[in-house]
C-alpha atoms as a PDB file:
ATOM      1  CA  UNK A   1       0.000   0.000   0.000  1.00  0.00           C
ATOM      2  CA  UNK A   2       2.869   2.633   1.043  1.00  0.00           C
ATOM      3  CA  UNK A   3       4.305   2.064  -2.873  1.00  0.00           C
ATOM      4  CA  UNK A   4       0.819   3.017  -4.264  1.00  0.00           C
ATOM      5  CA  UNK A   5       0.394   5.999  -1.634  1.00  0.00           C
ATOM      6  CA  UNK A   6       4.089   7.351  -2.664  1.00  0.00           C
ATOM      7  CA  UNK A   7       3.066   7.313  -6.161  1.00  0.00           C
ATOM      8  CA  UNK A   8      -0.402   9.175  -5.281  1.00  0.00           C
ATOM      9  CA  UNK A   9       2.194  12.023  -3.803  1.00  0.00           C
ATOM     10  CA  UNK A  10       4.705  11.977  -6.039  1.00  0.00           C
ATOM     11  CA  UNK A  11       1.254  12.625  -8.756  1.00  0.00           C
ATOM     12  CA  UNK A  12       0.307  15.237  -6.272  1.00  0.00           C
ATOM     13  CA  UNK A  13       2.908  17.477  -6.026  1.00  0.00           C
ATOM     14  CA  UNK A  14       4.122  17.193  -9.956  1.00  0.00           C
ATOM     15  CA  UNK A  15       0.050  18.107 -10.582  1.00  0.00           C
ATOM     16  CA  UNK A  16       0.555  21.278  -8.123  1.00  0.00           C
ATOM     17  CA  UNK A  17       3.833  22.346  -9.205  1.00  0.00           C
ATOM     18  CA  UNK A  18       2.166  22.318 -12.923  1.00  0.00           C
ATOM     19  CA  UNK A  19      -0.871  24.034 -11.818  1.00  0.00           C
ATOM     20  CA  UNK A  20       1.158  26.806  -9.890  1.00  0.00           C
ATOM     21  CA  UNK A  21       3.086  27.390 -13.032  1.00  0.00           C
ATOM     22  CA  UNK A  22       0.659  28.097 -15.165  1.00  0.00           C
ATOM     23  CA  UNK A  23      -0.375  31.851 -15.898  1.00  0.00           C
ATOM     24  CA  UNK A  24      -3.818  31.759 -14.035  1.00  0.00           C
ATOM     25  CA  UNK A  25      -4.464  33.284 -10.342  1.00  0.00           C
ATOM     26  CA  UNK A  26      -7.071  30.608 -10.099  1.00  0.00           C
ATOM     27  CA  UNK A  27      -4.676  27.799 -11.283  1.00  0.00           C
ATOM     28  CA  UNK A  28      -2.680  28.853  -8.618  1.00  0.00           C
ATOM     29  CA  UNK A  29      -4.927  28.414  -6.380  1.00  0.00           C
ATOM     30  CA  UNK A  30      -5.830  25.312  -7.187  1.00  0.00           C
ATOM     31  CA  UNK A  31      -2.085  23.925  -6.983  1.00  0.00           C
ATOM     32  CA  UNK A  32      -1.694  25.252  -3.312  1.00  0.00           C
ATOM     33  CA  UNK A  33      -4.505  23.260  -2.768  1.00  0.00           C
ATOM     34  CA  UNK A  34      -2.921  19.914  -4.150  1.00  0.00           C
ATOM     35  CA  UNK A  35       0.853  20.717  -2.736  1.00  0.00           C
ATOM     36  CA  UNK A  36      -1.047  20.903   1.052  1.00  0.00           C
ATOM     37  CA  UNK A  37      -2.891  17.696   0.014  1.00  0.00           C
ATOM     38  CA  UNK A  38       0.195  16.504  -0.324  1.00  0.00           C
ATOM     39  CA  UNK A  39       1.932  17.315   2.001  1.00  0.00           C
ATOM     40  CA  UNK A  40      -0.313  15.901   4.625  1.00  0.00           C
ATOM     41  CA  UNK A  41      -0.471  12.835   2.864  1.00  0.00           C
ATOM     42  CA  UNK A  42       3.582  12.722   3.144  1.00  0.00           C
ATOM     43  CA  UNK A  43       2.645  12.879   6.716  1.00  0.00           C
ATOM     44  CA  UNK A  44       0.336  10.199   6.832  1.00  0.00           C
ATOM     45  CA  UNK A  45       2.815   8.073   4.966  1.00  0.00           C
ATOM     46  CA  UNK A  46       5.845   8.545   7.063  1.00  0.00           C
ATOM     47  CA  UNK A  47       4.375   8.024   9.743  1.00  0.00           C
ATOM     48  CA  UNK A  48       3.128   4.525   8.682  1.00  0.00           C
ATOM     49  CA  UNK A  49       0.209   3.337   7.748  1.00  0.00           C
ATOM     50  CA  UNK A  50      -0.882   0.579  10.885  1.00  0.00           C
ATOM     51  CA  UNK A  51      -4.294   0.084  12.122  1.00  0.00           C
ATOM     52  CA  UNK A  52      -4.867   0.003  16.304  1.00  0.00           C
ATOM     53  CA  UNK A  53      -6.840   0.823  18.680  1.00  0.00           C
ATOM     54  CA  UNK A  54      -7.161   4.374  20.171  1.00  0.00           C
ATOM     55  CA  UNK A  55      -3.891   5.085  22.776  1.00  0.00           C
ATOM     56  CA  UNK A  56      -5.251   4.341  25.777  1.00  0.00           C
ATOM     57  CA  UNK A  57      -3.837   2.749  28.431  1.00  0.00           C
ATOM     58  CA  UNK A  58      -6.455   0.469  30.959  1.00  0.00           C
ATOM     59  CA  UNK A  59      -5.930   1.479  34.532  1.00  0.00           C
ATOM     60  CA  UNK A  60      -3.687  -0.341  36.387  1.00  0.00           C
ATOM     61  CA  UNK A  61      -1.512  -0.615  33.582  1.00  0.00           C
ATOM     62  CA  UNK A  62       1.763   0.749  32.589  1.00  0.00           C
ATOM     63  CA  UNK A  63       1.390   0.353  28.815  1.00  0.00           C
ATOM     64  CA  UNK A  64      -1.354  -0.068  26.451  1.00  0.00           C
ATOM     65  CA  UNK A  65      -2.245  -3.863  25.881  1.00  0.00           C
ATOM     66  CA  UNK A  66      -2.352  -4.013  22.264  1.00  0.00           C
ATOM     67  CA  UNK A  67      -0.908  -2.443  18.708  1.00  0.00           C
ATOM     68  CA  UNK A  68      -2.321   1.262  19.189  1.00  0.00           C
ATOM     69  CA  UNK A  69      -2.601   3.994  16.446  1.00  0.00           C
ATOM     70  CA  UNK A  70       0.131   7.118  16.288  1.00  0.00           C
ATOM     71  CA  UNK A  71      -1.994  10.222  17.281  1.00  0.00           C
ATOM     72  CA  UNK A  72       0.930  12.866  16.347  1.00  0.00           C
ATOM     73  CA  UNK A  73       0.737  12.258  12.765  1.00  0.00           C
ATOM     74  CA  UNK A  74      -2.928  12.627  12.790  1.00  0.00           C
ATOM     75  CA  UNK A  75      -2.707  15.776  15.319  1.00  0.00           C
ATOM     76  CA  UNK A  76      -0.394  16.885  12.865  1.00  0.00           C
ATOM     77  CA  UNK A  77      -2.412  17.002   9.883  1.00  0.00           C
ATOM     78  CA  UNK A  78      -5.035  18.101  11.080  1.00  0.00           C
ATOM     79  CA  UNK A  79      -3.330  21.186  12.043  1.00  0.00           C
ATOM     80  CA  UNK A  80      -2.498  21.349   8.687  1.00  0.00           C
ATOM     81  CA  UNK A  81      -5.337  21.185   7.494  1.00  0.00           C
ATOM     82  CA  UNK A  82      -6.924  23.701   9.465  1.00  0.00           C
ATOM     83  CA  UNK A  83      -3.911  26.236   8.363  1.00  0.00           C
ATOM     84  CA  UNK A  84      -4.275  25.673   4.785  1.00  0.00           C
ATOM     85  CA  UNK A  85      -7.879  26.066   4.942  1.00  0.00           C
ATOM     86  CA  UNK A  86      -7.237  29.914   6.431  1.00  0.00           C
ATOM     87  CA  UNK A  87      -4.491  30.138   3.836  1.00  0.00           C
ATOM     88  CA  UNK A  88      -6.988  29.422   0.810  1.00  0.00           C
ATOM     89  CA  UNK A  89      -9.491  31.672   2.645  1.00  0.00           C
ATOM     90  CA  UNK A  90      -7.424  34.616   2.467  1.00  0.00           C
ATOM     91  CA  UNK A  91      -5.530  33.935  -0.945  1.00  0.00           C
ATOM     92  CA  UNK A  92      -9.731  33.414  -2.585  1.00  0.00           C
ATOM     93  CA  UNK A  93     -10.738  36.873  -1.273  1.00  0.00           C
ATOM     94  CA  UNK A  94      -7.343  38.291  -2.315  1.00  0.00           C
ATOM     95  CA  UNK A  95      -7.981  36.939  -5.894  1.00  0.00           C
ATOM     96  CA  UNK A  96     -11.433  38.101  -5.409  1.00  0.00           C
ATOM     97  CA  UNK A  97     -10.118  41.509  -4.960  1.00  0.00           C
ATOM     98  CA  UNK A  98      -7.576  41.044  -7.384  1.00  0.00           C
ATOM     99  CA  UNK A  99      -9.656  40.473 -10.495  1.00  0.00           C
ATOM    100  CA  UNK A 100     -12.319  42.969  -9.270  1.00  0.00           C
ATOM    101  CA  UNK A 101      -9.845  45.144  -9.554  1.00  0.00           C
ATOM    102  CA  UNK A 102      -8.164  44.099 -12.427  1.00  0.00           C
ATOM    103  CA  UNK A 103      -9.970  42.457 -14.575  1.00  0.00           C
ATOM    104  CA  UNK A 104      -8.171  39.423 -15.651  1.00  0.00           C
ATOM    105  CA  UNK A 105      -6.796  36.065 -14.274  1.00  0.00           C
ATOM    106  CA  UNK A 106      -3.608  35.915 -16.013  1.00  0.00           C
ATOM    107  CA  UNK A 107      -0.626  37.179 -13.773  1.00  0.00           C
ATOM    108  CA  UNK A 108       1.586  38.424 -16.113  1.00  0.00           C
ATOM    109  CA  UNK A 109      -1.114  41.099 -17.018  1.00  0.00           C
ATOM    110  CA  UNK A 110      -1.186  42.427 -12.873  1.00  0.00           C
ATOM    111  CA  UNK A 111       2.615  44.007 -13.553  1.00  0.00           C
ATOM    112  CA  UNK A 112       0.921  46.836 -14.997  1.00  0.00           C
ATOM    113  CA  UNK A 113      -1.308  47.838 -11.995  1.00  0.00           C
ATOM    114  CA  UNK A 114       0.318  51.129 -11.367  1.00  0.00           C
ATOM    115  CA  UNK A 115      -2.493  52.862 -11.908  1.00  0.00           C
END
């Protein structure tokens, strides 16, 4: 499965590296989206991909009892998550703005905004 998974990132990131170079603010946008999808998923991965049980230990015991799931990694992303949402938040209204102002998606047209 981790083979498979490394080939699904490896797709990921070359699709948002393409996507951020092309000339469209939207296409842009749309990369960031896929490199942070990435990203966590490069979490996920390196982490290691085992199934358990939540990490609880039973009381009276000094360690849990069976094979129990890694919570950083999933702290982690979901952190990440939460960031990149707020990150595409802002950079959609700034776009928003952008082309209102503007009016045109292609960024090598907003070098002459010095109006």
């Amino acid at each position: 499965m981790e083979p498979f998974l490394a080939v699904v990132v490896g797709g990921l990131f070359a699709a948002g590296l393409y996507m951020i170079l092309r000339r469209s603010i939207v296409k842009l946008l749309i990369g960031l989206v896929l490199l942070s999808n990435a990203a966590n998923l490069v979490i996920f991965v390196t982490a290691g991909l085992h199934r358990g049980v939540p990490p609880l230990v039973p009381e009276g015991a000094s360690a849990p009892l069976h094979t129990v799931a890694d919570p950083l990694p999933q702290a982690l992303v979901l952190t990440a998550i939460v960031i990149s949402f707020g990150v595409l938040a802002f950079a959609m209204a700034l776009v928003h703005r952008t082309h209102a102002m503007v009016k045109t998606d292609d960024i090598n047209d907003l070098t002459s905004t010095d109006s």
